[in-house]
PDB file of N, CA and C in Angstrom:
ATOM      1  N   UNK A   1       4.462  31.988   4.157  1.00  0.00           N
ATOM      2  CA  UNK A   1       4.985  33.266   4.613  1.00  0.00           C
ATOM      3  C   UNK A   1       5.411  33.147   6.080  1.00  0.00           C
ATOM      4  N   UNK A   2       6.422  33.923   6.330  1.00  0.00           N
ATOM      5  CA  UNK A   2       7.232  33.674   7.681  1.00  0.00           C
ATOM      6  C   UNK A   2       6.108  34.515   8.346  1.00  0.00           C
ATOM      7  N   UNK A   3       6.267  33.927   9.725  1.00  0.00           N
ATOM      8  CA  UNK A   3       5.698  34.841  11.062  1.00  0.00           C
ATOM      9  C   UNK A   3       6.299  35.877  10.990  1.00  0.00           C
ATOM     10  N   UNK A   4       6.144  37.313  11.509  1.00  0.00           N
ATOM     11  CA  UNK A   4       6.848  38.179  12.539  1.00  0.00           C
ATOM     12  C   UNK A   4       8.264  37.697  13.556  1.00  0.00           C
ATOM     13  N   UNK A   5       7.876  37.073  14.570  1.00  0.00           N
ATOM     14  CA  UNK A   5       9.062  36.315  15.259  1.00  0.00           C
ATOM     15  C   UNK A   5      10.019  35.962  14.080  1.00  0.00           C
ATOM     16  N   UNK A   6       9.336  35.065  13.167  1.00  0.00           N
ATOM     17  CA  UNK A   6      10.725  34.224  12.367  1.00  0.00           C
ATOM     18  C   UNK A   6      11.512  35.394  11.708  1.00  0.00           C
ATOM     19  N   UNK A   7      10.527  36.279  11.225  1.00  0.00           N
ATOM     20  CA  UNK A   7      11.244  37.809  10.338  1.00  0.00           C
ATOM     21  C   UNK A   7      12.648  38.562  10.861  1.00  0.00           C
ATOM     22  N   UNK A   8      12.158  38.730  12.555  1.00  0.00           N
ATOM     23  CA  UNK A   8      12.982  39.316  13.893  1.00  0.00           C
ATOM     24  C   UNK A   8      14.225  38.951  13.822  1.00  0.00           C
ATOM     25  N   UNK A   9      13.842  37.171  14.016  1.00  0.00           N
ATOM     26  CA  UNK A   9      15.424  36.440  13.567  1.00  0.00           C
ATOM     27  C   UNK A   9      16.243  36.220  12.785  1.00  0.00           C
ATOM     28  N   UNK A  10      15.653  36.208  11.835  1.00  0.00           N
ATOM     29  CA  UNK A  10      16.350  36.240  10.511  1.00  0.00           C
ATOM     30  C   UNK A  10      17.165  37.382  10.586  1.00  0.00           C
ATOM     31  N   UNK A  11      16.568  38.692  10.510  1.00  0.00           N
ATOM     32  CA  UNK A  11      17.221  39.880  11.127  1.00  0.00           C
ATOM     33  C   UNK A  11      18.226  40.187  11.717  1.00  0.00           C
ATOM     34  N   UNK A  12      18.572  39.026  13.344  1.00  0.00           N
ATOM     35  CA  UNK A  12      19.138  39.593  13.985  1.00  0.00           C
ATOM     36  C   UNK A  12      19.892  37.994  13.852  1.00  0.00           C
ATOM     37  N   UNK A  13      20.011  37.468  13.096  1.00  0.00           N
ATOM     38  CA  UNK A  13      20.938  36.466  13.155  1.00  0.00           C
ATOM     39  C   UNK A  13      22.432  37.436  11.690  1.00  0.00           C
ATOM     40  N   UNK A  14      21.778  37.907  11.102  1.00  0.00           N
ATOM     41  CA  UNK A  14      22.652  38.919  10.429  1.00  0.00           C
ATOM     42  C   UNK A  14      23.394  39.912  11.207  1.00  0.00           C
ATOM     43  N   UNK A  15      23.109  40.492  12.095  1.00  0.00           N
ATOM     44  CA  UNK A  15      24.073  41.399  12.432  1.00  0.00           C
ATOM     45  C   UNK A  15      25.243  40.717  12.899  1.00  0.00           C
ATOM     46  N   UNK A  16      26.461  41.874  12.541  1.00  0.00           N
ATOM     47  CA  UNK A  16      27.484  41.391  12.679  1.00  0.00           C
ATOM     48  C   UNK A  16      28.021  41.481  13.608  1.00  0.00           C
ATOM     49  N   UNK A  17      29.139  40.417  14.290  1.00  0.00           N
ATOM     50  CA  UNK A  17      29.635  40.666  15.817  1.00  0.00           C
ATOM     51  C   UNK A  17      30.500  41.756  15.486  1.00  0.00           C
ATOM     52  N   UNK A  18      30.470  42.903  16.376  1.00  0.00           N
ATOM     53  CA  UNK A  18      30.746  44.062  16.978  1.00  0.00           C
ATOM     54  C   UNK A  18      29.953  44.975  16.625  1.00  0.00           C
ATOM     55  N   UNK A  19      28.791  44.690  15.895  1.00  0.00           N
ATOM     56  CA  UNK A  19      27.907  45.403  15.439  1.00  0.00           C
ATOM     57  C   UNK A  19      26.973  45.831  16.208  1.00  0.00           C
ATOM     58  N   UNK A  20      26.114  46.152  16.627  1.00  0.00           N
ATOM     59  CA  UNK A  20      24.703  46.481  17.029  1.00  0.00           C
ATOM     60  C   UNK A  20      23.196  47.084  16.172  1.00  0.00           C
ATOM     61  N   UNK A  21      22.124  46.754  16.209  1.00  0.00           N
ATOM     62  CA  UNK A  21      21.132  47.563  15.726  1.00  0.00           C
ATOM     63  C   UNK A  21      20.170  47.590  16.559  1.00  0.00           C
ATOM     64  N   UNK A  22      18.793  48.582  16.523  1.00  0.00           N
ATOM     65  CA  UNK A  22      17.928  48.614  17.443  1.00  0.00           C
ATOM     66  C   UNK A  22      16.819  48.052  17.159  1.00  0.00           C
ATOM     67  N   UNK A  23      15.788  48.089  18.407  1.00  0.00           N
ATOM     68  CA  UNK A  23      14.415  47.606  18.130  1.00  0.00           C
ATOM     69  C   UNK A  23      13.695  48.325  17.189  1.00  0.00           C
ATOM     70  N   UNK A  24      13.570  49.445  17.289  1.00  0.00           N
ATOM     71  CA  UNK A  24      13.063  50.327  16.192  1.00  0.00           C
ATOM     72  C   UNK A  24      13.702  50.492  14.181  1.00  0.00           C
ATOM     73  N   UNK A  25      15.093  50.084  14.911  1.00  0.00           N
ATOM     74  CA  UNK A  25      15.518  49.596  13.302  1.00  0.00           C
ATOM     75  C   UNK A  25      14.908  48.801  12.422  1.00  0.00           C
ATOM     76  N   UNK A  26      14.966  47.216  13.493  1.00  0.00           N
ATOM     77  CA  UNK A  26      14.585  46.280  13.223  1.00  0.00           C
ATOM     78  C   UNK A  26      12.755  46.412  13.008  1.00  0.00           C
ATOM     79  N   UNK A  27      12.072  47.007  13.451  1.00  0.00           N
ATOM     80  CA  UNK A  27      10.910  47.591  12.949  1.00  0.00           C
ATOM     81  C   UNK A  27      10.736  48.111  11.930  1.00  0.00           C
ATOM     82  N   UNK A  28      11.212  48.929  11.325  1.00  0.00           N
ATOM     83  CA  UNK A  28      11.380  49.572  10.267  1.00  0.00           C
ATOM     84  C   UNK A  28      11.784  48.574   9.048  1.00  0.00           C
ATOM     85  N   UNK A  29      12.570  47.664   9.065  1.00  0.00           N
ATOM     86  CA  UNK A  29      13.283  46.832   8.403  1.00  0.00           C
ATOM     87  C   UNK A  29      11.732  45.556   8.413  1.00  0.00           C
ATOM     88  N   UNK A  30      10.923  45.667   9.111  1.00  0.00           N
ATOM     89  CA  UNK A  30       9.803  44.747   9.209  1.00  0.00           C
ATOM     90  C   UNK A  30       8.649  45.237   8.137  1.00  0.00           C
ATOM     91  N   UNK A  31       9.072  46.845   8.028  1.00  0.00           N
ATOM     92  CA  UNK A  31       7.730  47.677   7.414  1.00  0.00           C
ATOM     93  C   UNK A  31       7.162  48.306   8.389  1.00  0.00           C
ATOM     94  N   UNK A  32       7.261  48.412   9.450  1.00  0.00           N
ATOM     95  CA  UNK A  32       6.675  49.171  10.549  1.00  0.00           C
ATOM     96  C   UNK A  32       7.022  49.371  11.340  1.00  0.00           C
ATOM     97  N   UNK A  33       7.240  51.226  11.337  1.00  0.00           N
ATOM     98  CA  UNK A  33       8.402  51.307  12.619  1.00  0.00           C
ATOM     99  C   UNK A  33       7.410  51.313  14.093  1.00  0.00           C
ATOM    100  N   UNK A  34       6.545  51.101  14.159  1.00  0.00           N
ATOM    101  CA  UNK A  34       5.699  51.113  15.573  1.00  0.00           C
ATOM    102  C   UNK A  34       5.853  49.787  16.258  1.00  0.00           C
ATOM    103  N   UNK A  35       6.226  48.857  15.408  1.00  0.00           N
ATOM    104  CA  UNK A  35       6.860  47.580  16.015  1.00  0.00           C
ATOM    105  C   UNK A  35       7.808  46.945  16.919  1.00  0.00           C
ATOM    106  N   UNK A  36       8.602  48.310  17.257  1.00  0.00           N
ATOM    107  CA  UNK A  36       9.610  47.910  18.134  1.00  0.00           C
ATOM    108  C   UNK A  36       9.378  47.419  19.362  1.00  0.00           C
ATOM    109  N   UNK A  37       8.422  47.558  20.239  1.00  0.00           N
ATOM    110  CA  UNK A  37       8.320  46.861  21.466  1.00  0.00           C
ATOM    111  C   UNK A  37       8.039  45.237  20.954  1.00  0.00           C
ATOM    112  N   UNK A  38       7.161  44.954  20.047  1.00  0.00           N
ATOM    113  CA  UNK A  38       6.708  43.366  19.594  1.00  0.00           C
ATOM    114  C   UNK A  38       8.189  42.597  18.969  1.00  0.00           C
ATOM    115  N   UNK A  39       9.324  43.701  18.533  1.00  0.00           N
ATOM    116  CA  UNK A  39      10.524  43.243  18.427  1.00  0.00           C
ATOM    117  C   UNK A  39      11.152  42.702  19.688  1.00  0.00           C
ATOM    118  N   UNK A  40      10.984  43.534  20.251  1.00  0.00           N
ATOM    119  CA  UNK A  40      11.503  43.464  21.819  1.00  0.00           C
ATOM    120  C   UNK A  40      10.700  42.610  22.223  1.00  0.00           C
ATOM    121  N   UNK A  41       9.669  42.051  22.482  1.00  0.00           N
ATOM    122  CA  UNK A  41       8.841  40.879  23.061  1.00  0.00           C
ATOM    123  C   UNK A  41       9.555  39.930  22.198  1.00  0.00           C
ATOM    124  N   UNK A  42       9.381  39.925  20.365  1.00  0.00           N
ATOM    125  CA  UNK A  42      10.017  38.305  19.919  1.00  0.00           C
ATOM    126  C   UNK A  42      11.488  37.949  20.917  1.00  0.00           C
ATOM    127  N   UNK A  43      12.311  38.948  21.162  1.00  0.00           N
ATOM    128  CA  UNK A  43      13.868  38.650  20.834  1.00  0.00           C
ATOM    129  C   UNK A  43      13.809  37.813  22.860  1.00  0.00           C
ATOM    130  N   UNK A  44      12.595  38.606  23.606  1.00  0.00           N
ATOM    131  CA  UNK A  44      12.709  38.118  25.036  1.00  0.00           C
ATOM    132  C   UNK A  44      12.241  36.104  25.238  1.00  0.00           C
ATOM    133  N   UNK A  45      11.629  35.605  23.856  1.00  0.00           N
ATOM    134  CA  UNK A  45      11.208  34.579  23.817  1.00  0.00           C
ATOM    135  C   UNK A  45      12.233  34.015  22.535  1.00  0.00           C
ATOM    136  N   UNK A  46      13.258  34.429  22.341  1.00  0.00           N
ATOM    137  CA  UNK A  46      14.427  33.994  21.364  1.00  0.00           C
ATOM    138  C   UNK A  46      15.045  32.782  21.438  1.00  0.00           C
ATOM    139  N   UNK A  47      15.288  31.978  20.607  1.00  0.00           N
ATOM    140  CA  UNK A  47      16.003  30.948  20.615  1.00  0.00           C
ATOM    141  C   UNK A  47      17.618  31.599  21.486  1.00  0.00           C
ATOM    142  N   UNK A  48      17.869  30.467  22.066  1.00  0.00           N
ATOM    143  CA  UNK A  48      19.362  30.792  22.932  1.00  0.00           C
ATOM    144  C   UNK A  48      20.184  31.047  21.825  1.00  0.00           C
ATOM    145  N   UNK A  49      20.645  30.364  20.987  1.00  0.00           N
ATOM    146  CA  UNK A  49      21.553  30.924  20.078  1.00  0.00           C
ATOM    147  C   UNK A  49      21.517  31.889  19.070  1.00  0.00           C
ATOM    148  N   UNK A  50      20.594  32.798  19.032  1.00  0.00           N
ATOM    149  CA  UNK A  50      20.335  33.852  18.873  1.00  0.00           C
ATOM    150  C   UNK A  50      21.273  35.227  19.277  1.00  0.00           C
ATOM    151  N   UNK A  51      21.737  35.680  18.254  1.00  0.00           N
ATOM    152  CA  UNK A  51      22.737  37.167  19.076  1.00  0.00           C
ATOM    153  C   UNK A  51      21.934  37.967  19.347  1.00  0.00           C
ATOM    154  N   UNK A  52      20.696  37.769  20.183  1.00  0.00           N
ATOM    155  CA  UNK A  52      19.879  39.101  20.782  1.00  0.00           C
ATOM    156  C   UNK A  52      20.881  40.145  21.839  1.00  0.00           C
ATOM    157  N   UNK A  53      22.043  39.837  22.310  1.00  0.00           N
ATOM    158  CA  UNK A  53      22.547  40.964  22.943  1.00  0.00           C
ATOM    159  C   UNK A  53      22.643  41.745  21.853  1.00  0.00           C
ATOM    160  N   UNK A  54      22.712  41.625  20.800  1.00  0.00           N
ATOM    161  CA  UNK A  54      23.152  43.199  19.742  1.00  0.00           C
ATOM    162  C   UNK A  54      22.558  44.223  18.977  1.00  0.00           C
ATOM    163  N   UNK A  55      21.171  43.700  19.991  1.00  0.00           N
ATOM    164  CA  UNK A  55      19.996  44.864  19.681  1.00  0.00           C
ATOM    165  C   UNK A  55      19.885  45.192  21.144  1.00  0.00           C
ATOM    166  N   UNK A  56      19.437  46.896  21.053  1.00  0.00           N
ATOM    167  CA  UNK A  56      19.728  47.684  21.907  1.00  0.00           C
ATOM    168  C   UNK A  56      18.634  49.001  21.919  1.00  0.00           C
ATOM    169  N   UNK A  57      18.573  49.450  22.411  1.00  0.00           N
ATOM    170  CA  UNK A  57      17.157  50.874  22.768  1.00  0.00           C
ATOM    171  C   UNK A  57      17.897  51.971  21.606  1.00  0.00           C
ATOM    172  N   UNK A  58      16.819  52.519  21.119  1.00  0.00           N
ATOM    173  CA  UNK A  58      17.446  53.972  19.964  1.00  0.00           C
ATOM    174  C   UNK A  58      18.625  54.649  20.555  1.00  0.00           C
ATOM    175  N   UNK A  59      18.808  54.917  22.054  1.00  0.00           N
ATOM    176  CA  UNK A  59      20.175  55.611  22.374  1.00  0.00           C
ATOM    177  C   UNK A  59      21.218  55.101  23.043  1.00  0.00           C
ATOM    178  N   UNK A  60      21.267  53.380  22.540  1.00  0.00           N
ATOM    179  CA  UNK A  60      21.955  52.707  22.790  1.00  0.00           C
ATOM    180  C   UNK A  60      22.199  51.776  24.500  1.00  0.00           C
ATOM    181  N   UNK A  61      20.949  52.301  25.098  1.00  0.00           N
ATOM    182  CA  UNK A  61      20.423  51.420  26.226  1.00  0.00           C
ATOM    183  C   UNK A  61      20.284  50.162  26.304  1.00  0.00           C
ATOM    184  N   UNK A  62      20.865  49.310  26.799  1.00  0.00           N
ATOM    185  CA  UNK A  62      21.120  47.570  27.063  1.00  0.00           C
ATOM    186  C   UNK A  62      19.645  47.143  27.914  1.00  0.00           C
ATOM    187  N   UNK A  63      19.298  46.044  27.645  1.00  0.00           N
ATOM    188  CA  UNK A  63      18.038  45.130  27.976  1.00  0.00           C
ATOM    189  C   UNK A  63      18.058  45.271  29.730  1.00  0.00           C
ATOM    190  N   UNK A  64      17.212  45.828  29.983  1.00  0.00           N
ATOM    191  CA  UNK A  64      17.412  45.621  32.009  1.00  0.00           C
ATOM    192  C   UNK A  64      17.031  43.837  32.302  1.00  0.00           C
ATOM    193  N   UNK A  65      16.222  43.370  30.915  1.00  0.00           N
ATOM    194  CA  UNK A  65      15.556  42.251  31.340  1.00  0.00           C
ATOM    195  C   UNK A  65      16.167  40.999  30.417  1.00  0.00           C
ATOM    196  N   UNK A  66      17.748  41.384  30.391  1.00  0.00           N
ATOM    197  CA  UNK A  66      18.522  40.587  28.841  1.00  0.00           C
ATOM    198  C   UNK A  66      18.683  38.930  30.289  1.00  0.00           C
ATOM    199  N   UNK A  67      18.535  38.055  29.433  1.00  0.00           N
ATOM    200  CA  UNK A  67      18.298  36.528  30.111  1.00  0.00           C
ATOM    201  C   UNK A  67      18.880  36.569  31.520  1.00  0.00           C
ATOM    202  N   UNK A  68      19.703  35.643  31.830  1.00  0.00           N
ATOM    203  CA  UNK A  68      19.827  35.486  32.982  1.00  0.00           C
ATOM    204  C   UNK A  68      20.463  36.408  34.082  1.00  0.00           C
ATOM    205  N   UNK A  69      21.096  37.797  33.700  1.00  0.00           N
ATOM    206  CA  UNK A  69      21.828  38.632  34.275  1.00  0.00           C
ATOM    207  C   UNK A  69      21.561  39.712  33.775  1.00  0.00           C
ATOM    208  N   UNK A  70      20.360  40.140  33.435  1.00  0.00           N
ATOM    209  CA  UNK A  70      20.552  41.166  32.471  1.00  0.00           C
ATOM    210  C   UNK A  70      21.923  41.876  32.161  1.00  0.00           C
ATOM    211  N   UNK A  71      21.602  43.382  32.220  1.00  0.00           N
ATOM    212  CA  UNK A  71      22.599  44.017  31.477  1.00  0.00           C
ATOM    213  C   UNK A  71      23.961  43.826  31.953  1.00  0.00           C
ATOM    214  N   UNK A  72      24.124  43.291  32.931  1.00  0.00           N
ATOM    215  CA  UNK A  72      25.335  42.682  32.876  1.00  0.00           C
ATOM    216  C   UNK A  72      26.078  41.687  31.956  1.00  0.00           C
ATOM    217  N   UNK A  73      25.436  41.059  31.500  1.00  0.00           N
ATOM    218  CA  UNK A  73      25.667  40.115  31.149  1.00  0.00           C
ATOM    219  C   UNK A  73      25.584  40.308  29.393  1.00  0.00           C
ATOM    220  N   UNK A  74      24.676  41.103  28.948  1.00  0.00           N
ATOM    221  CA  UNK A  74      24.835  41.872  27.557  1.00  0.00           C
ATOM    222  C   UNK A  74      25.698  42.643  27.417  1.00  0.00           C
ATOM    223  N   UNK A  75      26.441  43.657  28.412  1.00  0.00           N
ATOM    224  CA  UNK A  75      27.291  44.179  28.131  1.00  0.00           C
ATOM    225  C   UNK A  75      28.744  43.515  27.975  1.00  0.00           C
ATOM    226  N   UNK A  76      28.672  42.613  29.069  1.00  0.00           N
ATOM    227  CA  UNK A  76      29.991  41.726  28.977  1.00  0.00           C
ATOM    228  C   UNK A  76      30.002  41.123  27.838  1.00  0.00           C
ATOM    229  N   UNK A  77      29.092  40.217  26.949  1.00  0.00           N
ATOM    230  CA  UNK A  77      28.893  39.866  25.645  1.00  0.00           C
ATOM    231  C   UNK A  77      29.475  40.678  24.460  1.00  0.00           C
ATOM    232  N   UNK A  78      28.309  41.943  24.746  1.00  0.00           N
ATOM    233  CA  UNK A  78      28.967  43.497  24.014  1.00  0.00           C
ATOM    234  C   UNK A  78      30.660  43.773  23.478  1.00  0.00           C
ATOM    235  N   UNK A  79      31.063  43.531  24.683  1.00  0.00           N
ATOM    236  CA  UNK A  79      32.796  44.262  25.265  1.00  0.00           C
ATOM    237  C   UNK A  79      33.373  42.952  24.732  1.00  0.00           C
ATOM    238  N   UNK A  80      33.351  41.859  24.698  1.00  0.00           N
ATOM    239  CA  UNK A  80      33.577  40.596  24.142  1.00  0.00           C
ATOM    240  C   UNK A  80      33.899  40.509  23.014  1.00  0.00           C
ATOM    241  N   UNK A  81      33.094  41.184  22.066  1.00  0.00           N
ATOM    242  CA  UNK A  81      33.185  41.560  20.616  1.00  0.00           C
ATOM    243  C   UNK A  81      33.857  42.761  20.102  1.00  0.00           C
ATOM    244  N   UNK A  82      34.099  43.867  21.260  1.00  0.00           N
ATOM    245  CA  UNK A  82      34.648  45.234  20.988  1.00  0.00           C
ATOM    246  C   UNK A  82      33.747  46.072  20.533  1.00  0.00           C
ATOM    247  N   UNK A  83      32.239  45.679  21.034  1.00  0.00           N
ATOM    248  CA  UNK A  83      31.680  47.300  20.964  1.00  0.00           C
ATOM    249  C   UNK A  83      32.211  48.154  21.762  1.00  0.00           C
ATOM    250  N   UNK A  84      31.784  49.709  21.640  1.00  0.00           N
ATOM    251  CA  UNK A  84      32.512  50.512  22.822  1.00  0.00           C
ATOM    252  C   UNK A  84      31.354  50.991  23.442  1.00  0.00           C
ATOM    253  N   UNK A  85      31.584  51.651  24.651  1.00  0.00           N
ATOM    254  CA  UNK A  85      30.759  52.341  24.793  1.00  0.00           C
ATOM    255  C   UNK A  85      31.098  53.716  25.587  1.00  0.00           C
ATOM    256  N   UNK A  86      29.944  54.478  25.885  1.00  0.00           N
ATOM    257  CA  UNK A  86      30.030  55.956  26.270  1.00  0.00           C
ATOM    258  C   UNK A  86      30.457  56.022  27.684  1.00  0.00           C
ATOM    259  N   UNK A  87      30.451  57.050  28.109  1.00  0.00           N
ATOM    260  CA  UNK A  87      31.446  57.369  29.628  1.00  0.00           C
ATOM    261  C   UNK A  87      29.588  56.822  30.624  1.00  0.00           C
ATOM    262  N   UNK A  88      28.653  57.267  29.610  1.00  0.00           N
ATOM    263  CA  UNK A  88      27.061  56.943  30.538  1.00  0.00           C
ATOM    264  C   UNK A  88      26.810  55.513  30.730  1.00  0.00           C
ATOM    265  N   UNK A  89      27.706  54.433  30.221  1.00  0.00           N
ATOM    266  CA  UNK A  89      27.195  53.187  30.149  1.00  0.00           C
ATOM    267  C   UNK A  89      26.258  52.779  28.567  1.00  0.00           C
ATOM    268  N   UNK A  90      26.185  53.587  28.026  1.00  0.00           N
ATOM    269  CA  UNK A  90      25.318  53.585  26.786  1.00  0.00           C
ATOM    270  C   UNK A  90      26.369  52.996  25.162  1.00  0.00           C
ATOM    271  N   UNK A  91      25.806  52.397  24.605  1.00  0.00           N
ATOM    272  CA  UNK A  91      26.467  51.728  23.574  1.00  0.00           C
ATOM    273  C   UNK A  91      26.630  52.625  22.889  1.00  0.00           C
ATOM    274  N   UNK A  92      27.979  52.922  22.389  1.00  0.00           N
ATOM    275  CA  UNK A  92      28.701  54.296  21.217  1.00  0.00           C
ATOM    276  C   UNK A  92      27.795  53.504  20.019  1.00  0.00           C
ATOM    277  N   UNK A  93      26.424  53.976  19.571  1.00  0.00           N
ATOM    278  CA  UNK A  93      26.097  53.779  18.446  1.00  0.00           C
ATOM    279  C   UNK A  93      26.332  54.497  17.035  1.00  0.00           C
ATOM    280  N   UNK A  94      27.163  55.581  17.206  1.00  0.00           N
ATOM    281  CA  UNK A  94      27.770  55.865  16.351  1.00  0.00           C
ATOM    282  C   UNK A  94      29.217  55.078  15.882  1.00  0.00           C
ATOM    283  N   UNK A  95      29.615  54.381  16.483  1.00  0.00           N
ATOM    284  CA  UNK A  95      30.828  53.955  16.293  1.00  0.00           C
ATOM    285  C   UNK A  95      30.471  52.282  15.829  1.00  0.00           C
ATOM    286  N   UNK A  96      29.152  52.035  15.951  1.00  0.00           N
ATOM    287  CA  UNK A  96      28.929  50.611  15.930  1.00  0.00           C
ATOM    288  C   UNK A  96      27.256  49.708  15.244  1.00  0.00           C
ATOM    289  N   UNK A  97      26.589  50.918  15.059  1.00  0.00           N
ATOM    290  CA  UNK A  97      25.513  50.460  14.556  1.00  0.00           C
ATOM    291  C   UNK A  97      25.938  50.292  12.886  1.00  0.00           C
ATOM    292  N   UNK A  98      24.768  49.241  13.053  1.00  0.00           N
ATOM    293  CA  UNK A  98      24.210  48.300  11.744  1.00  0.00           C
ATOM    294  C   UNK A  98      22.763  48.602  11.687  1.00  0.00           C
ATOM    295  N   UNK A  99      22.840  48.577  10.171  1.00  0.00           N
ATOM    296  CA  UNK A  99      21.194  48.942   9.631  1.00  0.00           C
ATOM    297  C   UNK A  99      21.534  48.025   8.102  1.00  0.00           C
ATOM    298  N   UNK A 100      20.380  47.037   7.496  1.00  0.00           N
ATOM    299  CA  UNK A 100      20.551  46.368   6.817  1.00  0.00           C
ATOM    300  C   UNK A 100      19.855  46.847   5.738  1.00  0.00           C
ATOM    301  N   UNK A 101      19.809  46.997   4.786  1.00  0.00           N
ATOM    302  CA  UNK A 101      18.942  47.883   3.990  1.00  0.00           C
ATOM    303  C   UNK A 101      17.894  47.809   3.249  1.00  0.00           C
ATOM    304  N   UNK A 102      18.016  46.216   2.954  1.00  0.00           N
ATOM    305  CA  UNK A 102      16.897  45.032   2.789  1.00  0.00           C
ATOM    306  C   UNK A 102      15.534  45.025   3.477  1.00  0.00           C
ATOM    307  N   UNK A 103      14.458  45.113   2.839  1.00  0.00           N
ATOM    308  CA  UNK A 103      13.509  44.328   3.982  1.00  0.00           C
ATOM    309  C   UNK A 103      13.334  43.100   3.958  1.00  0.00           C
ATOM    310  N   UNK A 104      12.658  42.281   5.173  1.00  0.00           N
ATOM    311  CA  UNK A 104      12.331  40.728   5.314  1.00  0.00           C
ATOM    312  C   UNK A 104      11.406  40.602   4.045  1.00  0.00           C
TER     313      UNK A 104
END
């Protein structure tokens, strides 16, 4: 049986580029939506090739602590792919979220 971590990835190696989903999604999609911060801890110890920029906070808030530049550097990723986002800096998650419907 997979770890937790391996579950996370599996997860978030599915979403699709221009897509986004959240930590709390991805919790839910684990069996437990109280999981989202331990989501957020796997994805901060993530393999590099990992698309962790495309998980994002429930109202579409970018990582302050995303690798080497934070949210700079997730958003530029973001905009790369053609997510959009709001006039607040916040990811249009209506225009762009992913939810997989599967569990791990």
């Amino acid at each position: 049986m997979e770890n937790m971590f391996e579950q996370v990835y599996k997860i978030v190696a599915e979403i699709p580029t221009g897509k986004v989903t959240t930590y709390g999604r991805i919790a839910k999609m684990l069996g437990n939506p109280r999981l989202s911060r331990a989501v957020g801890y796997a994805l901060s110890v993530s393999p590099s090739n990992l698309p962790c920029h495309r998980v994002v906070d429930r109202n579409g808030k970018l990582a302050d602590a995303f690798f080497h530049d934070g949210i700079n550097e997730q958003q530029l990723l973001l905009e790369e792919e053609g997510v959009p986002f709001t006039e607040q800096g916040l990811v249009d998650l209506e225009a762009c979220i992913w939810d997989s419907s599967r569990l791990v």
